[in-house]
C-alpha atoms as a PDB file:
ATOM      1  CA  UNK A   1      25.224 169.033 -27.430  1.00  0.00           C
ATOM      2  CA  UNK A   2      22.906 166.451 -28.311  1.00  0.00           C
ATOM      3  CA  UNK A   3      19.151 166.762 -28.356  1.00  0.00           C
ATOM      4  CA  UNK A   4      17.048 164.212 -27.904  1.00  0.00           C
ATOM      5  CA  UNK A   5      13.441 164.166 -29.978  1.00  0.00           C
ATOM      6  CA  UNK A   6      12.055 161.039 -28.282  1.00  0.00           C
ATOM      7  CA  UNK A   7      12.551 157.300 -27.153  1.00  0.00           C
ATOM      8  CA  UNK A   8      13.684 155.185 -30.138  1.00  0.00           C
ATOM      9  CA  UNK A   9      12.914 151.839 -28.540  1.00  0.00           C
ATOM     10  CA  UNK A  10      13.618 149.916 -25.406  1.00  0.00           C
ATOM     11  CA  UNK A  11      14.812 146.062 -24.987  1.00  0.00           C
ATOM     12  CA  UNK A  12      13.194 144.002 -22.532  1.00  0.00           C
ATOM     13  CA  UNK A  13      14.678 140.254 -21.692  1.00  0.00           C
ATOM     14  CA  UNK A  14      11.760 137.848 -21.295  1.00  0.00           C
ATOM     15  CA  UNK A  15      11.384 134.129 -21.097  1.00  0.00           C
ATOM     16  CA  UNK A  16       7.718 133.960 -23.090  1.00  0.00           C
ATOM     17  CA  UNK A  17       7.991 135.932 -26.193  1.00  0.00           C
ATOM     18  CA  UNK A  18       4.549 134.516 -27.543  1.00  0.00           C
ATOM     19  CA  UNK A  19       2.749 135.609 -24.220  1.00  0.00           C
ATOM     20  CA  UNK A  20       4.515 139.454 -24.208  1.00  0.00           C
ATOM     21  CA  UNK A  21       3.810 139.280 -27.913  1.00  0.00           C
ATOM     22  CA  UNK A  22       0.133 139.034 -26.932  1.00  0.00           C
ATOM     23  CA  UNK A  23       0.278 141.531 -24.211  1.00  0.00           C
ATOM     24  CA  UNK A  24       1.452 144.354 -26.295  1.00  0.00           C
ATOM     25  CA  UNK A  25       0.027 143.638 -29.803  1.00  0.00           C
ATOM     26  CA  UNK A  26      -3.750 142.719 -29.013  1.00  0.00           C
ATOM     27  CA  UNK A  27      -3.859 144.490 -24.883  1.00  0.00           C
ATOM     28  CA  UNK A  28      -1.640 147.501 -25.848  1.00  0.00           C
ATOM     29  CA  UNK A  29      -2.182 147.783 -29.745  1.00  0.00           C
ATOM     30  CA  UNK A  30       2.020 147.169 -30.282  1.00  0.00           C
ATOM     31  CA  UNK A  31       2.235 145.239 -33.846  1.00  0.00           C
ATOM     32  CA  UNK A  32       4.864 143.513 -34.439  1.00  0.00           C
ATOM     33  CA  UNK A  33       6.803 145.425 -37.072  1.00  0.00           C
ATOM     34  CA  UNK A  34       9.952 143.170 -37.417  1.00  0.00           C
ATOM     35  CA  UNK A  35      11.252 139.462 -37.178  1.00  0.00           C
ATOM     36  CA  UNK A  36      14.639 138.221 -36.720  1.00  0.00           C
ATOM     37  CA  UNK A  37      14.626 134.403 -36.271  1.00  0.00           C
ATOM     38  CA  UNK A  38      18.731 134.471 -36.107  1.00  0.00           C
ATOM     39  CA  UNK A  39      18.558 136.272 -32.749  1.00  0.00           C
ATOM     40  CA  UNK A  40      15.160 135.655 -31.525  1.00  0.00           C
ATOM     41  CA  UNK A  41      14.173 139.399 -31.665  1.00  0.00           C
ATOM     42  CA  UNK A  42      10.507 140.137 -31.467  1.00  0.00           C
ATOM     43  CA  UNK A  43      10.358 144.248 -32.671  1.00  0.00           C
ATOM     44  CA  UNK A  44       6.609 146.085 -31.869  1.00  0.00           C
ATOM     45  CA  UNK A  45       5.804 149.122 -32.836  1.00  0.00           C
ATOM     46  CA  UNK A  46       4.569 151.712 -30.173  1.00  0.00           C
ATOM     47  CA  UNK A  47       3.987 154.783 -32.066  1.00  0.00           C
ATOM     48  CA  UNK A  48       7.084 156.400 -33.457  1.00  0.00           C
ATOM     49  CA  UNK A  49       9.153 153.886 -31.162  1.00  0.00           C
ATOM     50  CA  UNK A  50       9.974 150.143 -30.569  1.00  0.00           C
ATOM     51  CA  UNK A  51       9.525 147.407 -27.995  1.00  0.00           C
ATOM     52  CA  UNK A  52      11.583 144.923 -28.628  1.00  0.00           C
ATOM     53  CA  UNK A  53      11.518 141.194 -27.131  1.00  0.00           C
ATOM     54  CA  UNK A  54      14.861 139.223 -26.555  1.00  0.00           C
ATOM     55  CA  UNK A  55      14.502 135.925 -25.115  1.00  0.00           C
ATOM     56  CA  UNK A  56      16.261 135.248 -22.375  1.00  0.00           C
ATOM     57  CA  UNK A  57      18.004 132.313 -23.313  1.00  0.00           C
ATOM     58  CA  UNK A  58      19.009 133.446 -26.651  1.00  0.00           C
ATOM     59  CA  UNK A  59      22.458 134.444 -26.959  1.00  0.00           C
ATOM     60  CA  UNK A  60      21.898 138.114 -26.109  1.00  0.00           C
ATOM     61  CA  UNK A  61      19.595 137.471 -23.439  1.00  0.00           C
ATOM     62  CA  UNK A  62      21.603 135.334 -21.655  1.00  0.00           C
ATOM     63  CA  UNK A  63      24.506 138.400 -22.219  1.00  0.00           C
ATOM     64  CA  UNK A  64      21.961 140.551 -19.754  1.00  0.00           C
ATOM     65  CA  UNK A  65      22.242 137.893 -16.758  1.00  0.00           C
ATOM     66  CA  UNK A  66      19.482 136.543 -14.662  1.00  0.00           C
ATOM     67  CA  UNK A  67      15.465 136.185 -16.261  1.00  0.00           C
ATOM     68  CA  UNK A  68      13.319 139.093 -15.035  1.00  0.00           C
ATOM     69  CA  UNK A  69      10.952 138.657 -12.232  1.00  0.00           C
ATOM     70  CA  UNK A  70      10.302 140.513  -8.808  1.00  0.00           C
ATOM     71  CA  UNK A  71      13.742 139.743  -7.613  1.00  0.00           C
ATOM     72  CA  UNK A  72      15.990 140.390 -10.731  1.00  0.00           C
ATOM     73  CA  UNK A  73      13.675 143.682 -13.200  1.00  0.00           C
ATOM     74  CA  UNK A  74      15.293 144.540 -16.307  1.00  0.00           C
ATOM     75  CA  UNK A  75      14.021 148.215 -15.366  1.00  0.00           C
ATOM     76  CA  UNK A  76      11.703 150.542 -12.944  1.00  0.00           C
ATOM     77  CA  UNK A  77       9.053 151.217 -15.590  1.00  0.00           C
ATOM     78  CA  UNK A  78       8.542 152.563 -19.140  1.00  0.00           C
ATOM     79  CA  UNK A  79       5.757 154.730 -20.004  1.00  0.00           C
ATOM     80  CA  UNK A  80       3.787 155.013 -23.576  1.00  0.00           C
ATOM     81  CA  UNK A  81       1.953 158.215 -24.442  1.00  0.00           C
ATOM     82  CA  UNK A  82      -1.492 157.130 -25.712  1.00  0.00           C
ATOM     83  CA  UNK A  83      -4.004 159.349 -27.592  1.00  0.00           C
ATOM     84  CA  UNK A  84      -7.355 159.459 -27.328  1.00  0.00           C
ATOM     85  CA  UNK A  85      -7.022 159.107 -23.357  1.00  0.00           C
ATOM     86  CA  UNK A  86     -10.440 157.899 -22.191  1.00  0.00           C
ATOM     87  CA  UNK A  87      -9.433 156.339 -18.343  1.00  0.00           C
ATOM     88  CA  UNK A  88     -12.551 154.387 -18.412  1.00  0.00           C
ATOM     89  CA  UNK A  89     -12.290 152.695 -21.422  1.00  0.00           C
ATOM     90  CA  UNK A  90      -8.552 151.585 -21.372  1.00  0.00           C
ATOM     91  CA  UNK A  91      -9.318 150.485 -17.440  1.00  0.00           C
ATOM     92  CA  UNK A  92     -12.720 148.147 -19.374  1.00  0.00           C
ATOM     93  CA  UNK A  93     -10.567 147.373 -22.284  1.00  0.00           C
ATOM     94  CA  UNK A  94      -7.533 145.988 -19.936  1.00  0.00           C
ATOM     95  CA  UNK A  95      -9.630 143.972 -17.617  1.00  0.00           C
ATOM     96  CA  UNK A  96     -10.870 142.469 -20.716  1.00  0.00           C
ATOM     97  CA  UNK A  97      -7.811 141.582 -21.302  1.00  0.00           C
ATOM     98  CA  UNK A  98      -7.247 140.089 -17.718  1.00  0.00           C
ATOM     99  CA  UNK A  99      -5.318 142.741 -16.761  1.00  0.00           C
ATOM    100  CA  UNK A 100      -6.088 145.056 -13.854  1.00  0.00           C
ATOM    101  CA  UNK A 101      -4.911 148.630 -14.071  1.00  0.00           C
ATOM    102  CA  UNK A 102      -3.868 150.702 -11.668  1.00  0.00           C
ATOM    103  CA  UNK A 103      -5.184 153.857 -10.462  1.00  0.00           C
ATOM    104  CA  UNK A 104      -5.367 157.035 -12.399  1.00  0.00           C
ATOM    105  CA  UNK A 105      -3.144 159.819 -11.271  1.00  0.00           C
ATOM    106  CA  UNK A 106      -1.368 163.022 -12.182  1.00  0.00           C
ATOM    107  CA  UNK A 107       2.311 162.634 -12.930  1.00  0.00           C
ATOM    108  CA  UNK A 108       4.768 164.508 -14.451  1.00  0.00           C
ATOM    109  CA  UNK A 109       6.063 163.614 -18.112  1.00  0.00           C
ATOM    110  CA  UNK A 110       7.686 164.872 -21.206  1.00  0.00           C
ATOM    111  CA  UNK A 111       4.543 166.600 -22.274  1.00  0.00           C
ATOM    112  CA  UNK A 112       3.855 167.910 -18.352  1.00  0.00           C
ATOM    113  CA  UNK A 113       1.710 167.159 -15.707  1.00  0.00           C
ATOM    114  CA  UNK A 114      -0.952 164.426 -17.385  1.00  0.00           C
ATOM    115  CA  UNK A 115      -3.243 161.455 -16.251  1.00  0.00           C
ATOM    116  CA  UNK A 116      -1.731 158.047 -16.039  1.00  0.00           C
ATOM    117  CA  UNK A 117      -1.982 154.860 -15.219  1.00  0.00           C
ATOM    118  CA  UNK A 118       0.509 151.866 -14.423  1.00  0.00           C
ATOM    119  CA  UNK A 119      -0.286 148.082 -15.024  1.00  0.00           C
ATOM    120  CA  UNK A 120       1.997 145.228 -15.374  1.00  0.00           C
ATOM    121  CA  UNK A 121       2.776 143.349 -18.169  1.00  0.00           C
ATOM    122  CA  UNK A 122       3.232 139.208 -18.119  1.00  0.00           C
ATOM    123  CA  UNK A 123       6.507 139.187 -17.288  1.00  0.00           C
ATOM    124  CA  UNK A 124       6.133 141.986 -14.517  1.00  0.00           C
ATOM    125  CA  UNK A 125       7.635 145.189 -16.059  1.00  0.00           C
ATOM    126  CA  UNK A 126       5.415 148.096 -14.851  1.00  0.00           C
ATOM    127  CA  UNK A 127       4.560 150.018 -17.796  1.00  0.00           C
ATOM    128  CA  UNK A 128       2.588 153.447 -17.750  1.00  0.00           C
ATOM    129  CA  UNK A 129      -0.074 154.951 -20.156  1.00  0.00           C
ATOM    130  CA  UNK A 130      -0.120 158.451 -20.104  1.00  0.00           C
ATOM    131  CA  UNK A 131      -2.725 160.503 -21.204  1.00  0.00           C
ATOM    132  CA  UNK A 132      -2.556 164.320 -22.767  1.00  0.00           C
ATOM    133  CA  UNK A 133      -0.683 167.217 -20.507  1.00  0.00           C
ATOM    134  CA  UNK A 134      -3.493 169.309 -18.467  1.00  0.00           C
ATOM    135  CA  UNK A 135      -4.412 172.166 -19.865  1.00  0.00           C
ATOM    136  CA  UNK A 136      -2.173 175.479 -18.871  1.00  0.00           C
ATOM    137  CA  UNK A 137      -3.574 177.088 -15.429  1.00  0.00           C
ATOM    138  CA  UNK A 138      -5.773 180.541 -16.679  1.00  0.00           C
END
């Protein structure tokens, strides 16, 4: 049986690489690790993991169908763990960025039961920061 350690990366389709290039490298602290031109694929790195960009209208973006947007999402929502998890200042440092969080809540993820948050990115993909599990129950 396979076991799985972690997410490797993920592939989002988008029509403005330079704007979701933005969004992730200076609002979510993503650098972009890797280039290639011959594709049009935009890698960032998100920890031990990858976002990478495909443009829709490159030849593998236009393999995945229709652009995202609200009628046509490339996925539900993908969630990055981020450490140190201070609500307040990710909330000031995203509206500084023009972007307005959601609110924080408890949900379950592969670390447990944790604060998070979900915001959207330029393209609309929901993506949620998740803080540290909660402490065990004494």
């Amino acid at each position: 049986m396979l076991q799985v350690r972690d997410i490797d990366h993920l592939v989002l389709r988008v029509r403005d690489v330079a704007a979701m290039v933005r969004f992730y490298g200076e609002v979510l602290g993503c650098p972009v690790q890797r280039v290639d031109d011959r594709i049009g694929l935009v890698q960032l790195r998100a920890g031990r993991g990858l976002i990478d960009l495909i443009p829709v209208d490159s030849e593998i973006g236009r393999a995945g169908g229709a652009a995202p947007g609200r009628e046509g999402r490339n996925l539900d929502h993908f969630c990055l763990r981020v450490e140190p998890w201070d609500a307040e200042a990710i909330r000031a440092h995203l509206r500084a960025h023009g972007v307005e969080p959601g609110p924080v809540a408890q949900r379950f993820g592969a670390e447990g039961q944790g604060p998070s948050m979900y915001l959207a990115d330029p393209e609309g993909n929901t993506v949620e920061l998740k803080g540290p599990p909660n402490p065990p129950a004494a």
